[in-house]
Protein backbone atom coordinates (compact mmCIF):
# COMPACT_ATOMS: atom_id res chain seq x y z
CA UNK A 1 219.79 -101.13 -159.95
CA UNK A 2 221.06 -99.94 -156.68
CA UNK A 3 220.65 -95.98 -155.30
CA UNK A 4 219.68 -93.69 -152.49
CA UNK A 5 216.95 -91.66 -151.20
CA UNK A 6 217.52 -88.46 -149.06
CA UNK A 7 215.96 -88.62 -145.23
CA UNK A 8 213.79 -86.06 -146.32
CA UNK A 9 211.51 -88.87 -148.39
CA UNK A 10 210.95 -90.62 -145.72
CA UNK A 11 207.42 -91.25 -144.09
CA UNK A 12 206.27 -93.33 -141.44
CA UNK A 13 203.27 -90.63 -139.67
CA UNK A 14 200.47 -91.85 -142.76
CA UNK A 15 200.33 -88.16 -143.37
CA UNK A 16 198.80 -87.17 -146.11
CA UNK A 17 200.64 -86.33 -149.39
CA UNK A 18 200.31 -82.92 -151.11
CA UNK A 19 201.12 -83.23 -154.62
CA UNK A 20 203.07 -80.28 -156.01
CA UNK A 21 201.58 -78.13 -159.02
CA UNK A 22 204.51 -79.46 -161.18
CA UNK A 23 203.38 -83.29 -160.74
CA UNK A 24 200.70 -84.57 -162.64
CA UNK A 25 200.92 -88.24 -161.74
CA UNK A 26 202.95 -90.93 -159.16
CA UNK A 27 204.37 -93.85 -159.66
CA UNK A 28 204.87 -96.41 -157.13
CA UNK A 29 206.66 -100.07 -156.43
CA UNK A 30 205.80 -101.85 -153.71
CA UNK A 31 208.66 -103.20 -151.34
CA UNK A 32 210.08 -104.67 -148.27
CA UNK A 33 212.84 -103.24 -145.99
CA UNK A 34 215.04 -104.24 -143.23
CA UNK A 35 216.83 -101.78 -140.69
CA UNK A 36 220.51 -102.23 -140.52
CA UNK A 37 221.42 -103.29 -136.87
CA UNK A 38 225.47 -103.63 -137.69
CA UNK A 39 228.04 -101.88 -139.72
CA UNK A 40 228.98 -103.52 -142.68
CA UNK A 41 231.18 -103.55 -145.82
CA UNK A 42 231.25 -106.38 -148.52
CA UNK A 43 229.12 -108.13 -146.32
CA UNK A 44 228.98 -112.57 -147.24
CA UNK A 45 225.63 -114.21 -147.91
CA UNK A 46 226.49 -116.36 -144.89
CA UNK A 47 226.51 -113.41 -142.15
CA UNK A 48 223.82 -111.50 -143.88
CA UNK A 49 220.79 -112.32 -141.36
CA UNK A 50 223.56 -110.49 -138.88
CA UNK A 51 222.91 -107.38 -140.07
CA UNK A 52 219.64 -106.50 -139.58
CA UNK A 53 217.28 -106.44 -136.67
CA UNK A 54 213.57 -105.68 -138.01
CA UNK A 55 211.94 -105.42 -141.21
CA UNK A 56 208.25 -104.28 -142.50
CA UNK A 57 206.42 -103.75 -145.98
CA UNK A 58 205.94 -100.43 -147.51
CA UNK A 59 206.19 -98.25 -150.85
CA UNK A 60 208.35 -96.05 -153.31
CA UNK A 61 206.29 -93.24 -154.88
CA UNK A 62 208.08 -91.69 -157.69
CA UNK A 63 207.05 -88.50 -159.64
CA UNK A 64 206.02 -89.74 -163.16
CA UNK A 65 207.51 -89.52 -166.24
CA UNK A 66 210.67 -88.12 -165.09
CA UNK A 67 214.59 -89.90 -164.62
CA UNK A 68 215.13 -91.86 -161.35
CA UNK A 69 217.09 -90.05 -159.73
CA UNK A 70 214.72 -86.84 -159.90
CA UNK A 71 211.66 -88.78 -159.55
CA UNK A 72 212.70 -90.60 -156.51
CA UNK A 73 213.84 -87.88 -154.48
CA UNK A 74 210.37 -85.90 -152.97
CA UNK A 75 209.75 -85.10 -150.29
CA UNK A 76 207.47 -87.82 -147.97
CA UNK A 77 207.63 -90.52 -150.58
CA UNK A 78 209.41 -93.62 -148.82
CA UNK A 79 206.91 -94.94 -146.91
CA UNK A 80 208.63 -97.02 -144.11
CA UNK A 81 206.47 -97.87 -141.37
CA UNK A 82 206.36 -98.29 -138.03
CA UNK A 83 206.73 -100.81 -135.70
CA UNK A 84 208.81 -103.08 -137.35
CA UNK A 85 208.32 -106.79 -137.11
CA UNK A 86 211.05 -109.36 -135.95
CA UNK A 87 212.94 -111.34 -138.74
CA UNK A 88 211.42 -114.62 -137.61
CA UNK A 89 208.52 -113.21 -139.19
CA UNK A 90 209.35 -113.22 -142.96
CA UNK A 91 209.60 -117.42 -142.22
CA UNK A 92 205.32 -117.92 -142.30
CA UNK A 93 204.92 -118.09 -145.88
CA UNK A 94 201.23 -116.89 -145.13
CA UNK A 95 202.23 -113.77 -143.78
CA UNK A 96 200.38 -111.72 -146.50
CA UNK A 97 201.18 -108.11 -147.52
CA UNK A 98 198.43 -106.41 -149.20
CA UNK A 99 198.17 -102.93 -150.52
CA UNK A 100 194.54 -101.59 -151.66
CA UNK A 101 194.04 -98.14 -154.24
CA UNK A 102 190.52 -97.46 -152.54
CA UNK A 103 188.97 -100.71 -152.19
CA UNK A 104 190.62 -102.48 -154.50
CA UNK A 105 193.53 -104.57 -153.94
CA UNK A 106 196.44 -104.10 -156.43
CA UNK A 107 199.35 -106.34 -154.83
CA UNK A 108 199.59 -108.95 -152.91
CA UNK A 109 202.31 -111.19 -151.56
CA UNK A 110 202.88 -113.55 -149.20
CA UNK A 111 206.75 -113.77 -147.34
CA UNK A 112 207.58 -116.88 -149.27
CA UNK A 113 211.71 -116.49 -149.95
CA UNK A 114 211.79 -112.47 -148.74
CA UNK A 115 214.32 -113.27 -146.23
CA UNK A 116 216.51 -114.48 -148.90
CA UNK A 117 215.40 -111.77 -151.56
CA UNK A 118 216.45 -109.16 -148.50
CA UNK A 119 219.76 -111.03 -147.37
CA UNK A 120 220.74 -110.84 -151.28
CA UNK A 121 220.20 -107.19 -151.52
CA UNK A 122 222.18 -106.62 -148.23
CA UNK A 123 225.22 -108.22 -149.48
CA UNK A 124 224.74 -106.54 -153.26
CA UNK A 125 224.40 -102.92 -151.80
CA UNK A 126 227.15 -102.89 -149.43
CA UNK A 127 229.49 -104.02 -152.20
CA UNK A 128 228.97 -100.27 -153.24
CA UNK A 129 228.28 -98.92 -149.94
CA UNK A 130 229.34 -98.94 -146.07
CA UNK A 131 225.96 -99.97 -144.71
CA UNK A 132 225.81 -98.13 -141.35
CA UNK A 133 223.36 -98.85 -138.26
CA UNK A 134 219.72 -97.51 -138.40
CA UNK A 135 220.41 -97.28 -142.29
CA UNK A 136 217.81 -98.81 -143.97
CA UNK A 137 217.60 -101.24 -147.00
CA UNK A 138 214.54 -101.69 -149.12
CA UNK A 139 214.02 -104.01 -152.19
CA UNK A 140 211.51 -103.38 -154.60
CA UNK A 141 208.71 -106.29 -154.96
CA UNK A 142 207.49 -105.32 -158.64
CA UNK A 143 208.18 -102.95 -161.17
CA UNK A 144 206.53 -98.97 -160.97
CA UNK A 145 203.02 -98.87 -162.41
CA UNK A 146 201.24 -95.90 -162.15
CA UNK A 147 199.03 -95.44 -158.87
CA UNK A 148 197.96 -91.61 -159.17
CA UNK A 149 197.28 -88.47 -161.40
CA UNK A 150 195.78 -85.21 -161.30
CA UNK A 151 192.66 -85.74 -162.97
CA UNK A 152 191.59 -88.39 -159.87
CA UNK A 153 191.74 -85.24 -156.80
CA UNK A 154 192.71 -87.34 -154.48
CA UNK A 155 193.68 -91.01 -154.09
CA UNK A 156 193.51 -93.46 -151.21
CA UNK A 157 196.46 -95.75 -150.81
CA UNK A 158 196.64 -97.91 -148.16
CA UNK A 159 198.53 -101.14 -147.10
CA UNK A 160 198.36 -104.25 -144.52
CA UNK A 161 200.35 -107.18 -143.58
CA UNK A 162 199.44 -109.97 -141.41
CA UNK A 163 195.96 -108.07 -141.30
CA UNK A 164 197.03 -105.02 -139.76
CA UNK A 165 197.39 -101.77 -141.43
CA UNK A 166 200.52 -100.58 -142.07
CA UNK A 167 200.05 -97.20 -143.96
CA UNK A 168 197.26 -95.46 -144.77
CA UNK A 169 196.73 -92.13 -146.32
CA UNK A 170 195.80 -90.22 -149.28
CA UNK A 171 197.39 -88.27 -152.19
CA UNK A 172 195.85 -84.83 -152.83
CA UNK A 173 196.10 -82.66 -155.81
């Protein structure tokens, strides 16, 4: 499944994340994403490593129990961090991405084929789309299990990869 998220989702400050009265619960998938670095169109498996220039761990939050495409669509709920790290990266199998609800740890993955997991995705989603520079591509890492709901307050999600944090911040009812 390929589709879109507005701007307006994105986050990359580890600001905090105000649930709205109408959400009782988030999902979330955790993911990897690359920032497009050339223009592109069909793009072959062979050039795909041409097309991007940095790439970095992160998350999807999706309102619960609703359709994709309304779910995925809040406000603040791409995380995409910053700095990104250098594609040469993603070749250190040990390179570990962790991501913690609280204290404990619920995923965990090392970069063990990501590079070609990411240069797959590249070439899949601009069969359907121009892939412009400073878009961004992001392929999810597991499927949505539930990370949040209204009876817990407030939850603390946080993330790190190659021990350094990446996000962290909390989501408030």
């Amino acid at each position: 499944m390929c589709y879109c998220r507005p701007d307006t989702t994105w986050e990359r400050e580890n600001k905090d994340l105000y649930s709205p009265e109408c959400v009782n619960g988030w999902d979330w998938a955790p993911i990897v994403f690359v920032r497009i670095s050339k223009a592109g169109k069909c793009v072959n498996p062979k050039f795909a490593s041409r097309y991007y220039d940095g790439f970095n761990f992160g998350a999807l939050l999706y309102i619960c129990n609703e359709d994709v495409q309304f779910a995925s669509c809040a406000d603040h709920t791409s995380i995409l961090p910053f700095p990104l790290y250098t594609p040469a990266v993603m070749d250190n199998a040990e390179n570990m991405f962790k991501v913690f609800k609280g204290e404990e740890a619920i995923f965990d993955r090392g970069c063990a084929d990501i590079r070609t997991l990411v240069e797959d995705t590249i070439c899949k989603a601009s069969q359907l789309t121009s892939l412009r520079i400073g878009d961004f591509v992001a392929v999810e890492l597991a499927p949505l299990s539930r990370l949040s709901e209204r009876s817990e307050s407030e939850t603390s999600f946080k993330a790190t990869f190659c021990e350094n944090s990446i996000f962290d911040f909390k989501i408030i009812y």
